[in-house]
PDB file of N, CA and C in Angstrom:
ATOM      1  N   UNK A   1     212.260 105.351 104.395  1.00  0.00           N
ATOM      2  CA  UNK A   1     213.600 105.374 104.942  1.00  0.00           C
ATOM      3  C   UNK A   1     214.573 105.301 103.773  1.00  0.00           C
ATOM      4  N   UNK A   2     215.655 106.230 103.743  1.00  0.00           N
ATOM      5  CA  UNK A   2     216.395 106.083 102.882  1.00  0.00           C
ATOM      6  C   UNK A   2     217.437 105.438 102.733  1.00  0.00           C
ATOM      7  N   UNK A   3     218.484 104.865 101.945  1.00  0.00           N
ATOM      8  CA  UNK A   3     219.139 104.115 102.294  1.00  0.00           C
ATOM      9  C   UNK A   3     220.284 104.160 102.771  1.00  0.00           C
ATOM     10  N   UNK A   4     220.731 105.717 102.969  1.00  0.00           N
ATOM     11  CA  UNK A   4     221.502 106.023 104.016  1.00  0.00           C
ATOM     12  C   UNK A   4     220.860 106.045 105.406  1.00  0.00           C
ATOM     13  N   UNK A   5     219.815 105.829 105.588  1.00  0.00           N
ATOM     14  CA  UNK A   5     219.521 105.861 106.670  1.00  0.00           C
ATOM     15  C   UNK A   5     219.616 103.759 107.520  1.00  0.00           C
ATOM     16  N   UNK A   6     219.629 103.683 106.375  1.00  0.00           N
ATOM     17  CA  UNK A   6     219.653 101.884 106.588  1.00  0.00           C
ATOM     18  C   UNK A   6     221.119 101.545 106.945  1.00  0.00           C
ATOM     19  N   UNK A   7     221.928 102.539 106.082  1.00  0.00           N
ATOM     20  CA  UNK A   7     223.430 102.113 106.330  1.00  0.00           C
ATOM     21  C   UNK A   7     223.102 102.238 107.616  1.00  0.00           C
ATOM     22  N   UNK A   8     223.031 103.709 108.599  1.00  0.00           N
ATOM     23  CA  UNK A   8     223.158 104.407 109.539  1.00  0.00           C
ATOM     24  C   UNK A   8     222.878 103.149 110.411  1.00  0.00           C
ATOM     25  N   UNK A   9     221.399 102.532 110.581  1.00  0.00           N
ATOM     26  CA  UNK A   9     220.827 101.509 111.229  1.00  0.00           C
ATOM     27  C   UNK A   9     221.623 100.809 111.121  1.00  0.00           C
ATOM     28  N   UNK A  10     222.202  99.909 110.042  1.00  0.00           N
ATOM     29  CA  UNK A  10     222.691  98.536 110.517  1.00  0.00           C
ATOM     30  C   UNK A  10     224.173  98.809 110.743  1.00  0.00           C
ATOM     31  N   UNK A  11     224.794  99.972 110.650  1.00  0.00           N
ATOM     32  CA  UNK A  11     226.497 100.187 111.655  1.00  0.00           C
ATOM     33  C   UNK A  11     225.973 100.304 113.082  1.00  0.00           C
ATOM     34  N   UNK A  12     225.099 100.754 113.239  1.00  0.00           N
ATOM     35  CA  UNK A  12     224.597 101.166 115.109  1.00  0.00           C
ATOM     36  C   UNK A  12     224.487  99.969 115.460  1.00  0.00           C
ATOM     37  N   UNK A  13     223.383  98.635 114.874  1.00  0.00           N
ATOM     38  CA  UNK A  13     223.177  97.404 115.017  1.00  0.00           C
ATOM     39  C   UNK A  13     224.435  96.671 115.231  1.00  0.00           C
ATOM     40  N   UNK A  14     225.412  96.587 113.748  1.00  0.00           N
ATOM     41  CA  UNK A  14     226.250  95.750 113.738  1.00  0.00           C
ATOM     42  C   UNK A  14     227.272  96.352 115.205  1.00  0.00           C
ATOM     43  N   UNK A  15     227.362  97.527 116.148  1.00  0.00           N
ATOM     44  CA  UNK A  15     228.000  97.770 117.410  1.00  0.00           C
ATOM     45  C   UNK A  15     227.205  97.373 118.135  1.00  0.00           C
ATOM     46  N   UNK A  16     226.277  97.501 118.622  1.00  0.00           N
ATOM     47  CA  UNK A  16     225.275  97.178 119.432  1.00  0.00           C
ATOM     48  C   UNK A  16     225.138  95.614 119.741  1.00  0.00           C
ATOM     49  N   UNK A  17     224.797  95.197 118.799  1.00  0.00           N
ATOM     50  CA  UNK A  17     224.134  94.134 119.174  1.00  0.00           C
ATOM     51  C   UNK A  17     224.972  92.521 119.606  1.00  0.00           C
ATOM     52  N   UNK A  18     225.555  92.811 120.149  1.00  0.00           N
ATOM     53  CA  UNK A  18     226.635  92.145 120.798  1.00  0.00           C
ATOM     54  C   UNK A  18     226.378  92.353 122.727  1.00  0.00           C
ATOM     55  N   UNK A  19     225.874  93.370 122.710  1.00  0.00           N
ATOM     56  CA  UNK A  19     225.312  93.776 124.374  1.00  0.00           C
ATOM     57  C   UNK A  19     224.571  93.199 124.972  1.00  0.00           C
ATOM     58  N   UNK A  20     224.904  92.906 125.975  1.00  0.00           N
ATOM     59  CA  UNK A  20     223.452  91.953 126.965  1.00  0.00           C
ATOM     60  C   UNK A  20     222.007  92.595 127.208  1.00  0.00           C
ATOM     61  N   UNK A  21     221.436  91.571 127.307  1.00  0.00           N
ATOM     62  CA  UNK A  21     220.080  91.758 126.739  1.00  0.00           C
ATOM     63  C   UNK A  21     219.465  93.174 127.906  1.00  0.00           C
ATOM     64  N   UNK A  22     219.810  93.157 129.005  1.00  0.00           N
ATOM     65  CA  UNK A  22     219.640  94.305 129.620  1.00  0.00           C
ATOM     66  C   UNK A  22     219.857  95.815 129.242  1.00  0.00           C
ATOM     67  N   UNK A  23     221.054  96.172 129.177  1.00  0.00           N
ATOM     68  CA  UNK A  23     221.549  96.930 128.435  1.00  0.00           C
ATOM     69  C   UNK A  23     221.308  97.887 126.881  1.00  0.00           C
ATOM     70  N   UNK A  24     220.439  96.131 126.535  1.00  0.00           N
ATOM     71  CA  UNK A  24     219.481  96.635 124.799  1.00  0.00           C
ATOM     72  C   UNK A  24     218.199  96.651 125.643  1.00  0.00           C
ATOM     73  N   UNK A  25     217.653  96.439 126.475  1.00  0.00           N
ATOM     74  CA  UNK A  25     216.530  97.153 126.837  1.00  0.00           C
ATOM     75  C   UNK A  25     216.485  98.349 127.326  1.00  0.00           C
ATOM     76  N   UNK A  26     217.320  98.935 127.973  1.00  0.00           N
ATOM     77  CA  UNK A  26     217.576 100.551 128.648  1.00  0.00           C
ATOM     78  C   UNK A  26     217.695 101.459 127.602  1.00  0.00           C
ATOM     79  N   UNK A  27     218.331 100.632 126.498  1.00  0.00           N
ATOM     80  CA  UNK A  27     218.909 101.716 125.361  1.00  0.00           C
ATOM     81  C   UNK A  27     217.730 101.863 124.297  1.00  0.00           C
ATOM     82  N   UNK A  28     217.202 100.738 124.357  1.00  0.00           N
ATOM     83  CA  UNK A  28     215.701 101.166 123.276  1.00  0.00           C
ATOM     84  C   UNK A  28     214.345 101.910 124.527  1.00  0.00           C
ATOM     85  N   UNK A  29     214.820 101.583 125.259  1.00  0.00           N
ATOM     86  CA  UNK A  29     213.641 102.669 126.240  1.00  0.00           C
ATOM     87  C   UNK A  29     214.072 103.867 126.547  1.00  0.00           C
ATOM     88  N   UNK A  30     215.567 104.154 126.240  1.00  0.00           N
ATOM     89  CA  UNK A  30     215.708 105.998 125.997  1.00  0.00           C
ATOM     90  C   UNK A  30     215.333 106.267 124.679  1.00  0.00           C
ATOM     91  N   UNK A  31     215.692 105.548 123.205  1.00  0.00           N
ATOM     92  CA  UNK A  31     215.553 105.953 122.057  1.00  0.00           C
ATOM     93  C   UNK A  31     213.354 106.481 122.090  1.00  0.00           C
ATOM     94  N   UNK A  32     212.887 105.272 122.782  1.00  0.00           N
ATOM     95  CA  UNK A  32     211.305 105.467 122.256  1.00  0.00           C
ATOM     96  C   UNK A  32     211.282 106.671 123.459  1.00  0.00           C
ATOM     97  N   UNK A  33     211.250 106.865 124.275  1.00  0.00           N
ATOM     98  CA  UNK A  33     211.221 108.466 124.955  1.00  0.00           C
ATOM     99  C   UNK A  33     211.893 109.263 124.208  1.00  0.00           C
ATOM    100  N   UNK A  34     212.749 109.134 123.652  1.00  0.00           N
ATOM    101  CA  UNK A  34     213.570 110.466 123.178  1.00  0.00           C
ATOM    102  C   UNK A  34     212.913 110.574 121.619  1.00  0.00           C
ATOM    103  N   UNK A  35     211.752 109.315 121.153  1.00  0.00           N
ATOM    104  CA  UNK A  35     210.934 109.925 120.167  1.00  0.00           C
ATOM    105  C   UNK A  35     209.467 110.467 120.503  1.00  0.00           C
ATOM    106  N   UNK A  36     209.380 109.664 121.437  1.00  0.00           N
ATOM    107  CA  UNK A  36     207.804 109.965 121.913  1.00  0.00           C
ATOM    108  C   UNK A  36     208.301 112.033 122.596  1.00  0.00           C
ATOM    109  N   UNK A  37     209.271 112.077 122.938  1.00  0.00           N
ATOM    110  CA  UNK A  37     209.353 113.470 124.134  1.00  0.00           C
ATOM    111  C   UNK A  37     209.508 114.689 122.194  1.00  0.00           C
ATOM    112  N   UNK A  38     210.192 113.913 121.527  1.00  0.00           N
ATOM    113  CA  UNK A  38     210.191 114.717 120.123  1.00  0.00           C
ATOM    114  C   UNK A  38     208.663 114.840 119.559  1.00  0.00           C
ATOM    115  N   UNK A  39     207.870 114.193 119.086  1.00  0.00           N
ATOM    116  CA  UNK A  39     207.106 114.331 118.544  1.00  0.00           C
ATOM    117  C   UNK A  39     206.046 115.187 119.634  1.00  0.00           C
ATOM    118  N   UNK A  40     205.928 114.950 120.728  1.00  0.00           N
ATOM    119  CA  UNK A  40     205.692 116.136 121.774  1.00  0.00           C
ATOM    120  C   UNK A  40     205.754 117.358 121.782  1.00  0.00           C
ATOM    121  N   UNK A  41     207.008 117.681 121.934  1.00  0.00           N
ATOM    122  CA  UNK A  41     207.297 118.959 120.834  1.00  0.00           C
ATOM    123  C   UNK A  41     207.039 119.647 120.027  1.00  0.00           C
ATOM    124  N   UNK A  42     207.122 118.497 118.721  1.00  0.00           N
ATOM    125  CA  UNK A  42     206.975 119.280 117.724  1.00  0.00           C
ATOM    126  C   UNK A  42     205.024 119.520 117.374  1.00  0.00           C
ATOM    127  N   UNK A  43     204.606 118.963 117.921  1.00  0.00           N
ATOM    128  CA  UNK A  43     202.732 118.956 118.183  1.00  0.00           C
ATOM    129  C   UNK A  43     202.858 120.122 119.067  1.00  0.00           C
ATOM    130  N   UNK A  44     203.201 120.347 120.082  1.00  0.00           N
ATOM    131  CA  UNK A  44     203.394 121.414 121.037  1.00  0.00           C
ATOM    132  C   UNK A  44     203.364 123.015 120.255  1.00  0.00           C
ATOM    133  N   UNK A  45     204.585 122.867 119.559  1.00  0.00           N
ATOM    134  CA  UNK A  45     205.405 123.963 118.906  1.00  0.00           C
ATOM    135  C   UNK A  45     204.508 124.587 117.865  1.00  0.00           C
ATOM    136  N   UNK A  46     203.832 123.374 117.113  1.00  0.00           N
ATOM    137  CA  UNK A  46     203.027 123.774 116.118  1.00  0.00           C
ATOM    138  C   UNK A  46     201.584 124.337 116.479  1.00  0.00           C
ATOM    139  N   UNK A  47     201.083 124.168 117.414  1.00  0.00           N
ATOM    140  CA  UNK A  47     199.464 124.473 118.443  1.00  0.00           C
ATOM    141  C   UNK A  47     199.649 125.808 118.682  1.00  0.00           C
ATOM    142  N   UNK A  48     200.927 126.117 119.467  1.00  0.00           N
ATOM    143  CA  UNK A  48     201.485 127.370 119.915  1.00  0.00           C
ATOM    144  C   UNK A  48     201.914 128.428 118.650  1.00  0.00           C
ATOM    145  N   UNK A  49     202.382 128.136 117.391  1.00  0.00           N
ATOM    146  CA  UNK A  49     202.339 128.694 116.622  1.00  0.00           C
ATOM    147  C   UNK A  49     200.859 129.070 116.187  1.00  0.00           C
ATOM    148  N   UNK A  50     200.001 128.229 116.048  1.00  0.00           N
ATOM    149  CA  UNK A  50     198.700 128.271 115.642  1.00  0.00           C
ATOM    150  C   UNK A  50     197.927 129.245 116.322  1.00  0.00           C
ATOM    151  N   UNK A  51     197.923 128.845 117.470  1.00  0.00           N
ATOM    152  CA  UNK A  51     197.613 130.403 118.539  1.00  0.00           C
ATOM    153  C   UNK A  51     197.980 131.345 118.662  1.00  0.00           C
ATOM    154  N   UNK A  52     199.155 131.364 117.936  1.00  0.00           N
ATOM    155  CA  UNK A  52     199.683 132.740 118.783  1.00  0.00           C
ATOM    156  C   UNK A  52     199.602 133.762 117.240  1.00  0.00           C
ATOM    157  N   UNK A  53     198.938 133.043 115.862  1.00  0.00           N
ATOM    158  CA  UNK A  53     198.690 133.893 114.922  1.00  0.00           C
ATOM    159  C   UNK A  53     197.101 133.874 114.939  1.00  0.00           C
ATOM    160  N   UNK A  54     196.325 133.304 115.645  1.00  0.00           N
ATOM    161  CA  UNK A  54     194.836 133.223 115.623  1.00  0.00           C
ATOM    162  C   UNK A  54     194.949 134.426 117.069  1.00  0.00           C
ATOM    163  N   UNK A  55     195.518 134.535 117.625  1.00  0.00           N
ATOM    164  CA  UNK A  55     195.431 136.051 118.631  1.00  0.00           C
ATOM    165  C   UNK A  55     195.946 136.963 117.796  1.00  0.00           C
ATOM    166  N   UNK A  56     196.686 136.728 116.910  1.00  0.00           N
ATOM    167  CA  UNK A  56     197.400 138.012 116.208  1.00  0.00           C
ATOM    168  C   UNK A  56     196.613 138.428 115.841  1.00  0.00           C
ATOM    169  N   UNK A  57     195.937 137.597 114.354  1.00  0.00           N
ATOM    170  CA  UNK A  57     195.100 138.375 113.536  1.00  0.00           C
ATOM    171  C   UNK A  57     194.015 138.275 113.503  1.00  0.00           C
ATOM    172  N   UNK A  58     193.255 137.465 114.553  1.00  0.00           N
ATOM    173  CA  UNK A  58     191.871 137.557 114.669  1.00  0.00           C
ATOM    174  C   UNK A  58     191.218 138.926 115.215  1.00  0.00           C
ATOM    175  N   UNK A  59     189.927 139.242 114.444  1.00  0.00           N
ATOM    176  CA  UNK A  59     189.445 139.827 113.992  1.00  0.00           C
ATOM    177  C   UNK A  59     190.114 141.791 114.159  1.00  0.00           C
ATOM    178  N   UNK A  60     190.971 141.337 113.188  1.00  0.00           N
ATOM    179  CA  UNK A  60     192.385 142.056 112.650  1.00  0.00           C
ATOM    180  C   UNK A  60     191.706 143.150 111.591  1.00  0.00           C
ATOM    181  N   UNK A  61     190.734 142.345 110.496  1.00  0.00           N
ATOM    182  CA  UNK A  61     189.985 142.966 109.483  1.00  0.00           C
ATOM    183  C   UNK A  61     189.023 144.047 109.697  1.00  0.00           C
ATOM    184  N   UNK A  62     189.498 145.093 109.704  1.00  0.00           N
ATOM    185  CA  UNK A  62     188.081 145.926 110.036  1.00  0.00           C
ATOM    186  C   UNK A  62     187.801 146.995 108.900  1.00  0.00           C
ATOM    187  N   UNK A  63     186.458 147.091 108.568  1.00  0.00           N
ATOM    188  CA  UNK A  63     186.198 147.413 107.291  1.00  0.00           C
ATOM    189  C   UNK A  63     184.559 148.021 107.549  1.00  0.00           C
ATOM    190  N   UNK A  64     184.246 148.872 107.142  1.00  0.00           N
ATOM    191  CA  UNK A  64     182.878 149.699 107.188  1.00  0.00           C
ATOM    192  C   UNK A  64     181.908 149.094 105.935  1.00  0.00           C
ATOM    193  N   UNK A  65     182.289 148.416 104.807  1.00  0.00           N
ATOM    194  CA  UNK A  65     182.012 148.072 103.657  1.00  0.00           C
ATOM    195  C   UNK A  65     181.170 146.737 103.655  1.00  0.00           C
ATOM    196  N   UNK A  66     179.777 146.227 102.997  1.00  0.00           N
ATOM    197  CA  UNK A  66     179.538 145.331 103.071  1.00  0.00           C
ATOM    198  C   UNK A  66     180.019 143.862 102.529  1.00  0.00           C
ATOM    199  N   UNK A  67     180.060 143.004 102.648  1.00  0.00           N
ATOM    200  CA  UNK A  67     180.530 141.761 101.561  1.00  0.00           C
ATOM    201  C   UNK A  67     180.545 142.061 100.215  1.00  0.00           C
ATOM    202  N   UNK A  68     178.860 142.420 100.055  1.00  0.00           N
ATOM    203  CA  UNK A  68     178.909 142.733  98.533  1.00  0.00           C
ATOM    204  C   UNK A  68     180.062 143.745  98.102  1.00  0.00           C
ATOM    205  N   UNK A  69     179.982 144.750  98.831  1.00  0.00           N
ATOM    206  CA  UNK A  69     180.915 145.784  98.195  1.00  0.00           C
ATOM    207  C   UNK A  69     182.492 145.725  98.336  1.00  0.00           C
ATOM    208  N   UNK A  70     182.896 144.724  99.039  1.00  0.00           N
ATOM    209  CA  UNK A  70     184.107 144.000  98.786  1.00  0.00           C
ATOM    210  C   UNK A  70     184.643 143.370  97.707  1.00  0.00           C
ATOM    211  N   UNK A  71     183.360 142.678  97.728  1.00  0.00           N
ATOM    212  CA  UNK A  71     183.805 142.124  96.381  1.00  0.00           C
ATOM    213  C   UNK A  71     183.166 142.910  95.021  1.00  0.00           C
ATOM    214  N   UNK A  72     182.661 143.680  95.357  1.00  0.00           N
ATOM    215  CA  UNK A  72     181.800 144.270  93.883  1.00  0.00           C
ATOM    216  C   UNK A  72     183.922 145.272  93.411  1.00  0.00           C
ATOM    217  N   UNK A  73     184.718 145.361  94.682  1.00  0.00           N
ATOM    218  CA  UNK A  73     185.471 146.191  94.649  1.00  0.00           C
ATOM    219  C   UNK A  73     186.804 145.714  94.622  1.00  0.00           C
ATOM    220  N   UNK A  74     186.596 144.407  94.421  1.00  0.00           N
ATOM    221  CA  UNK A  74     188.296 143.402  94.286  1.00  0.00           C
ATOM    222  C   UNK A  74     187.572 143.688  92.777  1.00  0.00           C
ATOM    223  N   UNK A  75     186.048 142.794  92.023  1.00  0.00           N
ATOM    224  CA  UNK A  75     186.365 142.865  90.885  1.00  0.00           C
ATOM    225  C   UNK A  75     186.855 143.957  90.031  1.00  0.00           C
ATOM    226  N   UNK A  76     186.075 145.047  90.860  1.00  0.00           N
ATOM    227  CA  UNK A  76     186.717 146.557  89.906  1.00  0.00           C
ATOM    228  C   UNK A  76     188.247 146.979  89.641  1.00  0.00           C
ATOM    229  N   UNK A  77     189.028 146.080  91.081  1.00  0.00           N
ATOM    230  CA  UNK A  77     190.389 146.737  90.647  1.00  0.00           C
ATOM    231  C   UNK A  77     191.063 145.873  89.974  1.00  0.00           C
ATOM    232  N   UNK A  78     190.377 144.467  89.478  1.00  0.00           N
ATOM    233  CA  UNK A  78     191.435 143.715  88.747  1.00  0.00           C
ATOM    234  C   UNK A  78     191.280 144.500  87.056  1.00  0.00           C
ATOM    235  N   UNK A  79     192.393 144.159  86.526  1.00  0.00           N
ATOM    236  CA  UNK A  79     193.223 145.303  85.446  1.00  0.00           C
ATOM    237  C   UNK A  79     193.567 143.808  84.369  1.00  0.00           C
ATOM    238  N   UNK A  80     193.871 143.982  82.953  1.00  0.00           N
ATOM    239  CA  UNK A  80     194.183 142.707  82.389  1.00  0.00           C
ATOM    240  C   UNK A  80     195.200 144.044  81.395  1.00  0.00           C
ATOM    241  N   UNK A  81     196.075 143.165  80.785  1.00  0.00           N
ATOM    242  CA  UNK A  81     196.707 143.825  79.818  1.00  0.00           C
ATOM    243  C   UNK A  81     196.033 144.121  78.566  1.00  0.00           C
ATOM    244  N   UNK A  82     196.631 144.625  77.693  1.00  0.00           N
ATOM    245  CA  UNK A  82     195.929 145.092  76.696  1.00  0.00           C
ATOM    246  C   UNK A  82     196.675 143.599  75.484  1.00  0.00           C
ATOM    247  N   UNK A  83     195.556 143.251  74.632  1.00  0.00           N
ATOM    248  CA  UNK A  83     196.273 141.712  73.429  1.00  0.00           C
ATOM    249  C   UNK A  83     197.135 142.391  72.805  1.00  0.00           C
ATOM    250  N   UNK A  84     198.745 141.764  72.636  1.00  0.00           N
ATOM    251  CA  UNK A  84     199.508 142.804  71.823  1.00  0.00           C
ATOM    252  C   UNK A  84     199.431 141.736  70.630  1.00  0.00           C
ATOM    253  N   UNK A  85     199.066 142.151  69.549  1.00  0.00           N
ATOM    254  CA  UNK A  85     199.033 141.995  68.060  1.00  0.00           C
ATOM    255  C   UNK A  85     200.500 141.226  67.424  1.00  0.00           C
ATOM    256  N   UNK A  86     200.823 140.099  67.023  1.00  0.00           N
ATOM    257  CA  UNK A  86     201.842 139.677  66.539  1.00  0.00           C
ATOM    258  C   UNK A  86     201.994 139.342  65.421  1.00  0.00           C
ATOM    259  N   UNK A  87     200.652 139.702  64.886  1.00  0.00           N
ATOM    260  CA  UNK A  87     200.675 139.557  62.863  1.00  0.00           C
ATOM    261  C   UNK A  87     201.653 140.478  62.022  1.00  0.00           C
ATOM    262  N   UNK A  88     202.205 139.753  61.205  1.00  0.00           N
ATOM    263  CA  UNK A  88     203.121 140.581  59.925  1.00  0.00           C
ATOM    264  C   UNK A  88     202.356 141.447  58.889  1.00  0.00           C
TER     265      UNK A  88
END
C-alpha cells in the first residue's frame, strides 16, 4: 500500500468513523462485496480471454513437414552477420 493510499484511508476514516456502529457495518459489507464482486470479474474476464484465444488458435498450425524438418529448417534460416574488422 502506498502512502497515498494511507492518506486516502485515514481521510475516509477520520469522516467515517464518528457513525453508529450500524451504519459502519452496512458500509463495510458493501465495500467487501464490491471487492469480492471485483475480483470476480476480473478471474472471469481473464478465463474468457484465455478461451477465447485457445479456440482461436488451437490447432491453427498446419504444416505437412515433420518436427525434425522444422527444426532442421528454423536452423537453416538463421543468418549471423559477417565480424567487421576494427584493427588500424
Amino acid at each position: 500500500m502506498s502512502s497515498a493510499d494511507i492518506t486516502i484511508t485515514n481521510n475516509y476514516w477520520n469522516m467515517l468513523r464518528n457513525l453508529n456502529d450500524e451504519v459502519k457495518l452496512r458500509l463495510a459489507s458493501m465495500l467487501t462485496a464490491s471487492v469480492v464482486e471485483h475480483r470476480d470479474k476480473s478471474v472471469s474476464e481473464k478465463v474468457s480471454i484465455t478461451e477465447a484465444m485457445v479456440k482461436k488458435y488451437a490447432g491453427a498450425w498446419e504444416d505437412d513437414r515433420t518436427s525434425d524438418e522444422i527444426i532442421s529448417d528454423v536452423y537453416a534460416s538463421r543468418s549471423s552477420k559477417p565480424v567487421i574488422d576494427f584493427s588500424l
